[in-house]
ModelCIF file with pLDDT and N, C-alpha, C, O atoms, coordinates in Angstrom:
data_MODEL
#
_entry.id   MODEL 
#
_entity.id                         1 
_entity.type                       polymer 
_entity.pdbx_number_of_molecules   1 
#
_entity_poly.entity_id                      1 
_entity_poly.type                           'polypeptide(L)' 
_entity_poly.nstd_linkage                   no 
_entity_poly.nstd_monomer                   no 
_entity_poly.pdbx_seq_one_letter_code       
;(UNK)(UNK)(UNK)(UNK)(UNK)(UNK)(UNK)(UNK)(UNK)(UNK)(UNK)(UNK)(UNK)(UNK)(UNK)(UNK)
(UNK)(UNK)(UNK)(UNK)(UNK)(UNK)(UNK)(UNK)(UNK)(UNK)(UNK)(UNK)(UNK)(UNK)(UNK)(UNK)
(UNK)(UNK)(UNK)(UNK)(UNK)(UNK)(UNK)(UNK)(UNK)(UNK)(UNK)(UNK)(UNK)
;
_entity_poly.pdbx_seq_one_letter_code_can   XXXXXXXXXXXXXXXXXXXXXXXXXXXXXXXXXXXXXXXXXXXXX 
_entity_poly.pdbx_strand_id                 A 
#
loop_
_entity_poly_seq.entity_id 
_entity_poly_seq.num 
_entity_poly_seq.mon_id 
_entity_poly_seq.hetero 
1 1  UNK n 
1 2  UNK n 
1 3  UNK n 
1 4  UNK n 
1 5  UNK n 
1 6  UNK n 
1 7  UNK n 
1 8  UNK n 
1 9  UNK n 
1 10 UNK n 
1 11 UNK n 
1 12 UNK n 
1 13 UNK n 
1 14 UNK n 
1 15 UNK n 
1 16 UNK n 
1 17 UNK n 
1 18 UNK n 
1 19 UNK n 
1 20 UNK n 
1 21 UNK n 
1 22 UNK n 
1 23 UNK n 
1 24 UNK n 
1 25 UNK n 
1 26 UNK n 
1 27 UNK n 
1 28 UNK n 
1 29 UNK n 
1 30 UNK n 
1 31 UNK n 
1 32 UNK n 
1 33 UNK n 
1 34 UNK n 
1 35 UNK n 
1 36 UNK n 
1 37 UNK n 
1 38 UNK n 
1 39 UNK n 
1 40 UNK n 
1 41 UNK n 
1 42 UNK n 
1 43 UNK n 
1 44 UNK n 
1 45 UNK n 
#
_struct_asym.id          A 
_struct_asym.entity_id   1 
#
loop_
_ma_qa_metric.id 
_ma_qa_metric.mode 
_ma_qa_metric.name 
_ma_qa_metric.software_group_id 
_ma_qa_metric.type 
1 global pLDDT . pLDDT 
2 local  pLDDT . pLDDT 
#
_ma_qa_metric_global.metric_id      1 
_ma_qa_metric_global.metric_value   93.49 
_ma_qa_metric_global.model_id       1 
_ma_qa_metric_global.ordinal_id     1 
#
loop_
_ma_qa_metric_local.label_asym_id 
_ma_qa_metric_local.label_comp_id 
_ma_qa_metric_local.label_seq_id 
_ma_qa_metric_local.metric_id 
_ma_qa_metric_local.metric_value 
_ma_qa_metric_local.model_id 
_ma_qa_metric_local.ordinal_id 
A UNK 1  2 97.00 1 1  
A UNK 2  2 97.00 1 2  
A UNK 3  2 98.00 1 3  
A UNK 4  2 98.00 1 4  
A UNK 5  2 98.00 1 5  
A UNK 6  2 97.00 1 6  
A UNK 7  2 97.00 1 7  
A UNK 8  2 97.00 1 8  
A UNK 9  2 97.00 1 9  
A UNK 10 2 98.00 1 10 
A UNK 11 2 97.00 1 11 
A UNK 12 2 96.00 1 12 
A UNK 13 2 96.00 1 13 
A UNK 14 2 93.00 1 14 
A UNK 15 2 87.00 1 15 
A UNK 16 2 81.00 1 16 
A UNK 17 2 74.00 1 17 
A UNK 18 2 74.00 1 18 
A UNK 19 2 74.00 1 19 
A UNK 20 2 70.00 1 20 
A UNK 21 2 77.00 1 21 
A UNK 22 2 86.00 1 22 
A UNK 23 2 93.00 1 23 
A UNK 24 2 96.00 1 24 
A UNK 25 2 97.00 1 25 
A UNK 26 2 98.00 1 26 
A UNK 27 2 97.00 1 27 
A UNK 28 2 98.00 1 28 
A UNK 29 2 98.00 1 29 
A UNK 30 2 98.00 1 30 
A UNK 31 2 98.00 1 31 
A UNK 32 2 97.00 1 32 
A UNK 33 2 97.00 1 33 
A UNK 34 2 96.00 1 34 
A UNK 35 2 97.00 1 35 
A UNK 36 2 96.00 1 36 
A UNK 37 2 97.00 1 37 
A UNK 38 2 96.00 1 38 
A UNK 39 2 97.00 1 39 
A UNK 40 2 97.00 1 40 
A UNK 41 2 97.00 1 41 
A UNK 42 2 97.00 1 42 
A UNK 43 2 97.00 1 43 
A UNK 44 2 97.00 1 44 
A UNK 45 2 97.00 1 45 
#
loop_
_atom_site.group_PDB 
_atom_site.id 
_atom_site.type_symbol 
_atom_site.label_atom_id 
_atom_site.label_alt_id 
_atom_site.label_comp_id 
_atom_site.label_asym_id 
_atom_site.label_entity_id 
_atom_site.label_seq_id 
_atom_site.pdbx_PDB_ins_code 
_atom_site.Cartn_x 
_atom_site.Cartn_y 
_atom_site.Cartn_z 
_atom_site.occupancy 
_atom_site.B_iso_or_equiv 
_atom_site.pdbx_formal_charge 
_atom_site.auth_seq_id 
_atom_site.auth_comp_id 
_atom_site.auth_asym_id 
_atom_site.auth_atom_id 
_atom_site.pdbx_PDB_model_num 
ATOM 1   N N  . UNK A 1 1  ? 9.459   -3.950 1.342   1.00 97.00 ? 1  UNK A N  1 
ATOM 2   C CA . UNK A 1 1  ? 10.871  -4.060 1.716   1.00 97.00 ? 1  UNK A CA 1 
ATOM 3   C C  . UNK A 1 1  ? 11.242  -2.865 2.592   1.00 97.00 ? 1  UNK A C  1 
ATOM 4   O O  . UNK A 1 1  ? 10.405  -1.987 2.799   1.00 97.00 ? 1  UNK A O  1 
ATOM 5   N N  . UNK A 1 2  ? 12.436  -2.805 3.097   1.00 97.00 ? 2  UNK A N  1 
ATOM 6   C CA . UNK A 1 2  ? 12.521  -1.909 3.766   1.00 97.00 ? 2  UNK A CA 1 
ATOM 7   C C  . UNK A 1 2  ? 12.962  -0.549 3.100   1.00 97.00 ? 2  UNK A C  1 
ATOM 8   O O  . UNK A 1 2  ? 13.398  -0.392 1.959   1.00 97.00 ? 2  UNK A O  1 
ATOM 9   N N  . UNK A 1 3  ? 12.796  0.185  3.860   1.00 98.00 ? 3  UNK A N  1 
ATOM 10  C CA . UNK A 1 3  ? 12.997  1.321  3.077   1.00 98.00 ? 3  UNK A CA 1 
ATOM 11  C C  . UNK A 1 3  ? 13.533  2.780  4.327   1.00 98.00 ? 3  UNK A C  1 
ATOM 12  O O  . UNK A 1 3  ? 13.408  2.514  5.523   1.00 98.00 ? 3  UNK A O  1 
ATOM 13  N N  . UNK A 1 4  ? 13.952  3.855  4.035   1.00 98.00 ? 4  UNK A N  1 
ATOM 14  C CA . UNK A 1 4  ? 14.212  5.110  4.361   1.00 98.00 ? 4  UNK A CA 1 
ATOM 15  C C  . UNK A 1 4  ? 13.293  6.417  4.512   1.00 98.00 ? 4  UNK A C  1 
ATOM 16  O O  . UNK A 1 4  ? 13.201  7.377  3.747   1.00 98.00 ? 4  UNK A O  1 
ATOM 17  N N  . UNK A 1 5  ? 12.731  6.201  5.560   1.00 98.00 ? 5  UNK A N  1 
ATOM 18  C CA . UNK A 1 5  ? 11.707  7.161  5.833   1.00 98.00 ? 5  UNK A CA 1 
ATOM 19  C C  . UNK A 1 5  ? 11.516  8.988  5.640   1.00 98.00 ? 5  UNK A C  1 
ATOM 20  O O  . UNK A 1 5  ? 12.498  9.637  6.000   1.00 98.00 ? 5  UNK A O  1 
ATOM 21  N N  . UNK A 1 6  ? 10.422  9.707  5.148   1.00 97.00 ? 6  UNK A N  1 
ATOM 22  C CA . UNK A 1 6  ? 11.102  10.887 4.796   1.00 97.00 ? 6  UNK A CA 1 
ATOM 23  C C  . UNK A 1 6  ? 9.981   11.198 4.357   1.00 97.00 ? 6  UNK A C  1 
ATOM 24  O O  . UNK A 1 6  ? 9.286   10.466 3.652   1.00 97.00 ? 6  UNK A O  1 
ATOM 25  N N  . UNK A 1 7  ? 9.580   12.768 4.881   1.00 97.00 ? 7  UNK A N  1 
ATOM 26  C CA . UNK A 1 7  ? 8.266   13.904 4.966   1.00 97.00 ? 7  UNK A CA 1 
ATOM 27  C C  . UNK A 1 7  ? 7.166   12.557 5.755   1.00 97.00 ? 7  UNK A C  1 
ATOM 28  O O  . UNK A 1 7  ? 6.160   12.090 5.220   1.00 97.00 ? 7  UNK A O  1 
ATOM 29  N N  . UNK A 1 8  ? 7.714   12.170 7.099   1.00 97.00 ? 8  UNK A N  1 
ATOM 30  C CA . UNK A 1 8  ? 6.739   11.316 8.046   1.00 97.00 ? 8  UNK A CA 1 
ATOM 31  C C  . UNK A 1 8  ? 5.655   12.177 8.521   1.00 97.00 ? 8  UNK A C  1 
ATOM 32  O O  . UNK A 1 8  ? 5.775   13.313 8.980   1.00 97.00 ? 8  UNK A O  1 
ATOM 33  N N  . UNK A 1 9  ? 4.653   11.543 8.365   1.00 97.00 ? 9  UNK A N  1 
ATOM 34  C CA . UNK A 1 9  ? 3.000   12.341 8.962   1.00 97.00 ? 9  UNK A CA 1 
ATOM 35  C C  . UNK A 1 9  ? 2.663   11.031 9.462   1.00 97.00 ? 9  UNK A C  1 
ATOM 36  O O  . UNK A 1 9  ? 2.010   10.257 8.763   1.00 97.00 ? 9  UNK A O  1 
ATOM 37  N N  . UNK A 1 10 ? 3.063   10.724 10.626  1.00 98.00 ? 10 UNK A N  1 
ATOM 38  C CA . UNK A 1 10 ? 2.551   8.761  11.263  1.00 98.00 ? 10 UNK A CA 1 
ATOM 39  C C  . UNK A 1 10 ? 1.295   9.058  12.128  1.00 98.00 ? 10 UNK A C  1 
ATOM 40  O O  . UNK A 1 10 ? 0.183   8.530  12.131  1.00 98.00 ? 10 UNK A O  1 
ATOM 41  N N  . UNK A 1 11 ? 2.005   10.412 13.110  1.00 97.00 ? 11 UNK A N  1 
ATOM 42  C CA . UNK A 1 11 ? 1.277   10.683 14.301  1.00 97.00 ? 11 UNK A CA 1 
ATOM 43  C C  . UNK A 1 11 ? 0.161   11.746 14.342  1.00 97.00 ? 11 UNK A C  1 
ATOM 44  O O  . UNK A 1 11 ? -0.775  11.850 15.135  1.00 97.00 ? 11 UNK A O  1 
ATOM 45  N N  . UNK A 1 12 ? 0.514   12.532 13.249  1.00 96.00 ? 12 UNK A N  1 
ATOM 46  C CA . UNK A 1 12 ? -0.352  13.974 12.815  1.00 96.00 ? 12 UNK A CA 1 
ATOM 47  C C  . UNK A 1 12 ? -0.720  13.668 11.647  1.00 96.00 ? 12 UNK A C  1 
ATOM 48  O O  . UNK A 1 12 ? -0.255  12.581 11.303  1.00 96.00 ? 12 UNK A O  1 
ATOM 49  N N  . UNK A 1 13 ? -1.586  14.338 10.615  1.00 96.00 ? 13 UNK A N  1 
ATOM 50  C CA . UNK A 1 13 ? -2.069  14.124 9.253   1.00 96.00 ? 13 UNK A CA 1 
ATOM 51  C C  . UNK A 1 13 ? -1.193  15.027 8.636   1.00 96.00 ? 13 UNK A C  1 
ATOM 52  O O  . UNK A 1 13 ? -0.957  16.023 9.320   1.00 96.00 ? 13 UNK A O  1 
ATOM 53  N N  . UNK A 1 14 ? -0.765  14.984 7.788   1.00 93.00 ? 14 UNK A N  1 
ATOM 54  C CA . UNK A 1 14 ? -0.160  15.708 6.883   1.00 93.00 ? 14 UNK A CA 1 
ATOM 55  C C  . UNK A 1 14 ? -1.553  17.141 6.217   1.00 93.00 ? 14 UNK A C  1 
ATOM 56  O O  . UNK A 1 14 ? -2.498  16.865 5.477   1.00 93.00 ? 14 UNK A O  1 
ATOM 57  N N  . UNK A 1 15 ? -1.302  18.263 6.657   1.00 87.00 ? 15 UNK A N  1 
ATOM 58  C CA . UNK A 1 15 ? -2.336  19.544 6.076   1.00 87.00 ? 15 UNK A CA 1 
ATOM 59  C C  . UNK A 1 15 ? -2.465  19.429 4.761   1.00 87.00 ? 15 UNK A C  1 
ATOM 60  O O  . UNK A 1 15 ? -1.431  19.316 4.103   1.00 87.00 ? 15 UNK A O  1 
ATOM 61  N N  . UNK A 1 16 ? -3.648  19.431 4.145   1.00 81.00 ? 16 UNK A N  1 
ATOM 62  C CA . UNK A 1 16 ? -3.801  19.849 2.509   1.00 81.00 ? 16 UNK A CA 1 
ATOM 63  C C  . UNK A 1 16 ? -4.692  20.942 2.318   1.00 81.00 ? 16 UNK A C  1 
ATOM 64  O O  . UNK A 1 16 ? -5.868  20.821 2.663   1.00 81.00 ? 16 UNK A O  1 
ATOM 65  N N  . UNK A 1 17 ? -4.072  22.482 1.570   1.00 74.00 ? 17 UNK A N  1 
ATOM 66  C CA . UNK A 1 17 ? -4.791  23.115 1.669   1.00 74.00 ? 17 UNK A CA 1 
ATOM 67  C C  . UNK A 1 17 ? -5.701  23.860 0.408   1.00 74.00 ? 17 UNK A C  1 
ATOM 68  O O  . UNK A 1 17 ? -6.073  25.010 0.179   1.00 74.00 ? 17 UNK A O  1 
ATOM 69  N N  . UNK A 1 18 ? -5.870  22.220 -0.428  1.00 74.00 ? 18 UNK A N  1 
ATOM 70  C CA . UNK A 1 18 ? -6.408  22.465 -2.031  1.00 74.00 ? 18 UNK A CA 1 
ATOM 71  C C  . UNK A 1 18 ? -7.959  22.044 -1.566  1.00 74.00 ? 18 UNK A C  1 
ATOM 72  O O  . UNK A 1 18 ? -8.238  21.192 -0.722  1.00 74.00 ? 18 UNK A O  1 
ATOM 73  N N  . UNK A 1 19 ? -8.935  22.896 -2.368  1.00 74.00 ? 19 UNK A N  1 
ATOM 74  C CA . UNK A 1 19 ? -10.257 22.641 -1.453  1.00 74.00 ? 19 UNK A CA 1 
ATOM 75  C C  . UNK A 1 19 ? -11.059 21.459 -2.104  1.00 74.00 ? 19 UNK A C  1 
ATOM 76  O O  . UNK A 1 19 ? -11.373 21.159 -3.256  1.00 74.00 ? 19 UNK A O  1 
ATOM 77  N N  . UNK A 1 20 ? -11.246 20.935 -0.891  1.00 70.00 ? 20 UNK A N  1 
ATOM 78  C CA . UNK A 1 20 ? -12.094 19.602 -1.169  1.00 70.00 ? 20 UNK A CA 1 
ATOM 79  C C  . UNK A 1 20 ? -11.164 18.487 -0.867  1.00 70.00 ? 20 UNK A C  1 
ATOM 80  O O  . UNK A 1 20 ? -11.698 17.378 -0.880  1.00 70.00 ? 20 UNK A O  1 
ATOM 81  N N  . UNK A 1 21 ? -9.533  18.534 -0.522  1.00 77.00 ? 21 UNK A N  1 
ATOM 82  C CA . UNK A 1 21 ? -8.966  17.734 -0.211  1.00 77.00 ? 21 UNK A CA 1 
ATOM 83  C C  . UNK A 1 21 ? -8.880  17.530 1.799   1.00 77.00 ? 21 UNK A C  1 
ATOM 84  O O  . UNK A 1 21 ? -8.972  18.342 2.720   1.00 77.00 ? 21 UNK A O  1 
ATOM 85  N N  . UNK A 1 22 ? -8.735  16.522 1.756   1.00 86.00 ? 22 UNK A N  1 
ATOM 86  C CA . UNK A 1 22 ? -8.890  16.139 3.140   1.00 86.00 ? 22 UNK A CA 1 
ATOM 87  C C  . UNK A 1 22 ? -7.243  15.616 4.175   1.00 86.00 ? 22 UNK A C  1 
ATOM 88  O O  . UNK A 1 22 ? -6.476  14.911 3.520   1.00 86.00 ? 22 UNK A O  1 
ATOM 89  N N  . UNK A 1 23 ? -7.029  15.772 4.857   1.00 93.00 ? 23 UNK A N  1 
ATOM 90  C CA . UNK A 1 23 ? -5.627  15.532 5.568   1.00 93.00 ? 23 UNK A CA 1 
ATOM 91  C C  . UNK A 1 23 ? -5.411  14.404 5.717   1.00 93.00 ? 23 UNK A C  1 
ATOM 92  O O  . UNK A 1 23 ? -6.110  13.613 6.351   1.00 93.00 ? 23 UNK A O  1 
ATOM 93  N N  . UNK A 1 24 ? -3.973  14.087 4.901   1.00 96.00 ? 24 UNK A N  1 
ATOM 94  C CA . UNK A 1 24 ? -3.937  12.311 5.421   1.00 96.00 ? 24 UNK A CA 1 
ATOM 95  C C  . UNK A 1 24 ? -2.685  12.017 6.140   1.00 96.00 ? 24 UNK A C  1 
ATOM 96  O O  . UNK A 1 24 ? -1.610  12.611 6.061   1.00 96.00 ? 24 UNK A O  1 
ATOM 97  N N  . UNK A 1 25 ? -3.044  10.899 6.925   1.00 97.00 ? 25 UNK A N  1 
ATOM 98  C CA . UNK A 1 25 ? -1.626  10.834 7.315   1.00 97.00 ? 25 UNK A CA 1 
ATOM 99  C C  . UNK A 1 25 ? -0.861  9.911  6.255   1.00 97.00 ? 25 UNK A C  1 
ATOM 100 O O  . UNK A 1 25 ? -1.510  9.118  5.574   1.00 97.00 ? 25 UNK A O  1 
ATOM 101 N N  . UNK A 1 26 ? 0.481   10.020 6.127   1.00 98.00 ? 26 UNK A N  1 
ATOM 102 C CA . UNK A 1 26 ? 1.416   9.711  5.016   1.00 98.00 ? 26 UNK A CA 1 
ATOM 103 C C  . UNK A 1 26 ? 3.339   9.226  5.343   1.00 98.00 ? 26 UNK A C  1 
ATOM 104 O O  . UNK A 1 26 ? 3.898   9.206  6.440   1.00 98.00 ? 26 UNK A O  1 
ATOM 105 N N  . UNK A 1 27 ? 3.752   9.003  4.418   1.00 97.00 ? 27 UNK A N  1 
ATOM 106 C CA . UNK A 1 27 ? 5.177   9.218  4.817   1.00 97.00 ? 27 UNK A CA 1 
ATOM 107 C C  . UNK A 1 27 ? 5.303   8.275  3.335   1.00 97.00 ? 27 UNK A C  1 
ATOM 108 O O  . UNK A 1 27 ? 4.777   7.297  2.803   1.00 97.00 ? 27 UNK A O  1 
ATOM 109 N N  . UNK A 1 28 ? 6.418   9.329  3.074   1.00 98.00 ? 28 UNK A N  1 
ATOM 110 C CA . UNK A 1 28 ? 7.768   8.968  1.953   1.00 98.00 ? 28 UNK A CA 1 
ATOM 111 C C  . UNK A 1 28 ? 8.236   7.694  1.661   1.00 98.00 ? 28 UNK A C  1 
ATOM 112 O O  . UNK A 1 28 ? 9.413   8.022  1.513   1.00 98.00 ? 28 UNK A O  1 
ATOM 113 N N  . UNK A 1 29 ? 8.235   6.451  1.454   1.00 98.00 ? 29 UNK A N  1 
ATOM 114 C CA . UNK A 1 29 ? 8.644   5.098  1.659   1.00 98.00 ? 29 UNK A CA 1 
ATOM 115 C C  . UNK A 1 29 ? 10.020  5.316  0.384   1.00 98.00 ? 29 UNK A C  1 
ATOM 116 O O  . UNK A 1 29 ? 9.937   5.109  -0.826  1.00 98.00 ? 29 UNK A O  1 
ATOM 117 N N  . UNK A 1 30 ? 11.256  5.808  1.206   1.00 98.00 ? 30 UNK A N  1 
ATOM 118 C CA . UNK A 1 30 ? 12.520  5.810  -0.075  1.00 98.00 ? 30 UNK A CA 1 
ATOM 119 C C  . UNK A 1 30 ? 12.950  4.620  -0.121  1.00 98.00 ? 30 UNK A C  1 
ATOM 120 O O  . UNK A 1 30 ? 12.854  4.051  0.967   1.00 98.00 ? 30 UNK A O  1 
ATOM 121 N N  . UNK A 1 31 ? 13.589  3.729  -1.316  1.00 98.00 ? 31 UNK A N  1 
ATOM 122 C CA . UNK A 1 31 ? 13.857  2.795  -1.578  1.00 98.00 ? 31 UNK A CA 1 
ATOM 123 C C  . UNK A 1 31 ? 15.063  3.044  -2.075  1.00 98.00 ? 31 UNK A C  1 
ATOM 124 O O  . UNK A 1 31 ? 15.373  3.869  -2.935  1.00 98.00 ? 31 UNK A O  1 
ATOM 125 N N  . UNK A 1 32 ? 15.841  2.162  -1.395  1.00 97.00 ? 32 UNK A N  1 
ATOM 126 C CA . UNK A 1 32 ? 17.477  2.058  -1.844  1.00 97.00 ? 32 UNK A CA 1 
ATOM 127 C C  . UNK A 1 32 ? 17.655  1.477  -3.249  1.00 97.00 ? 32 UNK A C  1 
ATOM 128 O O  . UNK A 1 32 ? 16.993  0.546  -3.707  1.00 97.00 ? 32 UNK A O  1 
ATOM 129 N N  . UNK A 1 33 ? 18.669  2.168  -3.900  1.00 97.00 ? 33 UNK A N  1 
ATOM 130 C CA . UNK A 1 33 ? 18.598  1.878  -5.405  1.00 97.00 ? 33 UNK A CA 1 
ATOM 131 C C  . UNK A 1 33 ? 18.500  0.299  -5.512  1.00 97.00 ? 33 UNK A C  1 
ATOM 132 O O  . UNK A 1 33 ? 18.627  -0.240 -4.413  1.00 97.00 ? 33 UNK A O  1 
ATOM 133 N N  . UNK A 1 34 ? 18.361  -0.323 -6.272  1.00 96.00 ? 34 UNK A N  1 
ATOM 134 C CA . UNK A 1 34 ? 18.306  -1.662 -6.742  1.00 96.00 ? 34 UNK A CA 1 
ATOM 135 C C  . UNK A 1 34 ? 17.214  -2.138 -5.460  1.00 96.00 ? 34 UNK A C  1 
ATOM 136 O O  . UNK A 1 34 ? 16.614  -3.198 -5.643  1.00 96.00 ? 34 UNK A O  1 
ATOM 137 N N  . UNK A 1 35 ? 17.119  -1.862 -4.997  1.00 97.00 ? 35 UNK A N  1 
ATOM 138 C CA . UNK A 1 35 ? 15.547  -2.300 -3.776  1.00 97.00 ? 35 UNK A CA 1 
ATOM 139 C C  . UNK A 1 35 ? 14.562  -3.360 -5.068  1.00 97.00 ? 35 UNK A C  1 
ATOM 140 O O  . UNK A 1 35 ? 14.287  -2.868 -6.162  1.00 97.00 ? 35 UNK A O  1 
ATOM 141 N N  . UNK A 1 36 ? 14.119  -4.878 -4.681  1.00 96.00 ? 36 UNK A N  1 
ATOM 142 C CA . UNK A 1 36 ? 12.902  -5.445 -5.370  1.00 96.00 ? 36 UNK A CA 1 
ATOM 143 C C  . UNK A 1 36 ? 11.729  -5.141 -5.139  1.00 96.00 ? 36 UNK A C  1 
ATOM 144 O O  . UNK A 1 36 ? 11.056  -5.539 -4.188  1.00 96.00 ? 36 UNK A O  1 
ATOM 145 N N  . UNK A 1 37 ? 11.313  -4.218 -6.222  1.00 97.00 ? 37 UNK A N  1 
ATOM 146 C CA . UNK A 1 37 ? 10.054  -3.932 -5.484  1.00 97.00 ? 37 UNK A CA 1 
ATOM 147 C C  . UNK A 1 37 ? 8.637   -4.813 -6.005  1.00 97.00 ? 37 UNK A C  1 
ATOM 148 O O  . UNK A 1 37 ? 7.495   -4.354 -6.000  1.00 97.00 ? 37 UNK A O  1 
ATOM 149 N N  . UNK A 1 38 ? 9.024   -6.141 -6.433  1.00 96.00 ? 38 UNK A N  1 
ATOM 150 C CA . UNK A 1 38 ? 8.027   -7.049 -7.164  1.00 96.00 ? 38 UNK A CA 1 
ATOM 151 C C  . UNK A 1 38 ? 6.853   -6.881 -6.776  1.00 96.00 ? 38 UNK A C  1 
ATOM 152 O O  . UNK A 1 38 ? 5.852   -6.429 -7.332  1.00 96.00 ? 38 UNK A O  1 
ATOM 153 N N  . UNK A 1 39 ? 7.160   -7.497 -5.227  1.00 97.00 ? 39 UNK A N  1 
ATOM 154 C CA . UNK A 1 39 ? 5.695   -7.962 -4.657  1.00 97.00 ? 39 UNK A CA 1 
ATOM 155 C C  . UNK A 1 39 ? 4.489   -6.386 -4.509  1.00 97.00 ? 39 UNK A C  1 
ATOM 156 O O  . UNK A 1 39 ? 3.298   -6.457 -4.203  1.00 97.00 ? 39 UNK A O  1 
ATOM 157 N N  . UNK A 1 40 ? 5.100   -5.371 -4.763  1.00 97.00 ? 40 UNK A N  1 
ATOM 158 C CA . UNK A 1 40 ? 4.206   -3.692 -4.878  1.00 97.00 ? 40 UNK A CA 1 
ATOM 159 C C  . UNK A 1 40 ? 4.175   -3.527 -6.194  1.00 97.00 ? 40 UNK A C  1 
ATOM 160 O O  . UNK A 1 40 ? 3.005   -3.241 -6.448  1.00 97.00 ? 40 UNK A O  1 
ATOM 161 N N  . UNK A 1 41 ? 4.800   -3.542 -7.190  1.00 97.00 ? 41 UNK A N  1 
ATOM 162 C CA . UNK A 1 41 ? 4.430   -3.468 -8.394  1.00 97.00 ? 41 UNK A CA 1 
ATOM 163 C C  . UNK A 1 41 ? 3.361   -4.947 -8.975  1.00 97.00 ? 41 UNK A C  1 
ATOM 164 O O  . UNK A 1 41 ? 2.450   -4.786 -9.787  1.00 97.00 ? 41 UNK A O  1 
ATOM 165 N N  . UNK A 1 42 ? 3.619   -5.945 -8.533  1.00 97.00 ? 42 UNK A N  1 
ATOM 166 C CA . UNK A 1 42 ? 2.568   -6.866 -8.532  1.00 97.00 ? 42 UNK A CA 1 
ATOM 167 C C  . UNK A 1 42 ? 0.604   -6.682 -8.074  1.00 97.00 ? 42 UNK A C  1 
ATOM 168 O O  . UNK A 1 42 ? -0.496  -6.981 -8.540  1.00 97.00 ? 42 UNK A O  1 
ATOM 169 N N  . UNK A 1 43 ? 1.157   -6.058 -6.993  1.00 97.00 ? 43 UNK A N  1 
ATOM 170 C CA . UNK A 1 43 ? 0.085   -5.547 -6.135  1.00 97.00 ? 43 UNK A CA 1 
ATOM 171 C C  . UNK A 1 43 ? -1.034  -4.534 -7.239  1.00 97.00 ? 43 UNK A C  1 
ATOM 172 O O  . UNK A 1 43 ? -2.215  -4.615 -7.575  1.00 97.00 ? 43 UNK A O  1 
ATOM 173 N N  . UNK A 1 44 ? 0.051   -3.649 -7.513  1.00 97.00 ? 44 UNK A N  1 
ATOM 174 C CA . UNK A 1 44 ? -0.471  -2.620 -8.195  1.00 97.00 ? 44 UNK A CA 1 
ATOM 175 C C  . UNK A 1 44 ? -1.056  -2.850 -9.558  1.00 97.00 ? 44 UNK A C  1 
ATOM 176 O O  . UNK A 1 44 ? -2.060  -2.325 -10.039 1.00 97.00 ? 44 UNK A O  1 
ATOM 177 N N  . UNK A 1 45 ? -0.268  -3.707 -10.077 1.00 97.00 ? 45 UNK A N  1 
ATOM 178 C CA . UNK A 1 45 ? -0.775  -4.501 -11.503 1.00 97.00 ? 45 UNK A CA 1 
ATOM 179 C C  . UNK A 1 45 ? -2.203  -5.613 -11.361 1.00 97.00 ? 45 UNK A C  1 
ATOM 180 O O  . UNK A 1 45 ? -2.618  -6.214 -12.352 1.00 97.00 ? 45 UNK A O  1 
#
């Protein structure tokens, strides 16, 4: 669903500097209160 974007790494990797971890790219997916999030909690289950 849609959602509110926030700490975006789309274009660059996001740095991790715990060793053995590797840089990913990432971003925040915020969800507006009452947001359905079935079909991702489905996913995940």
């Amino acid at each position: 669903p849609e959602f509110r974007a926030s700490y975006v790494f789309l274009f660059q990797p996001r740095s991790n500097k715990k060793p053995g971890k590797t840089s990913k790219y990432c971003c925040n997916m915020v969800f507006p209160v009452g947001t359905d999030l079935t079909v991702l909690k489905k996913a995940a289950y």
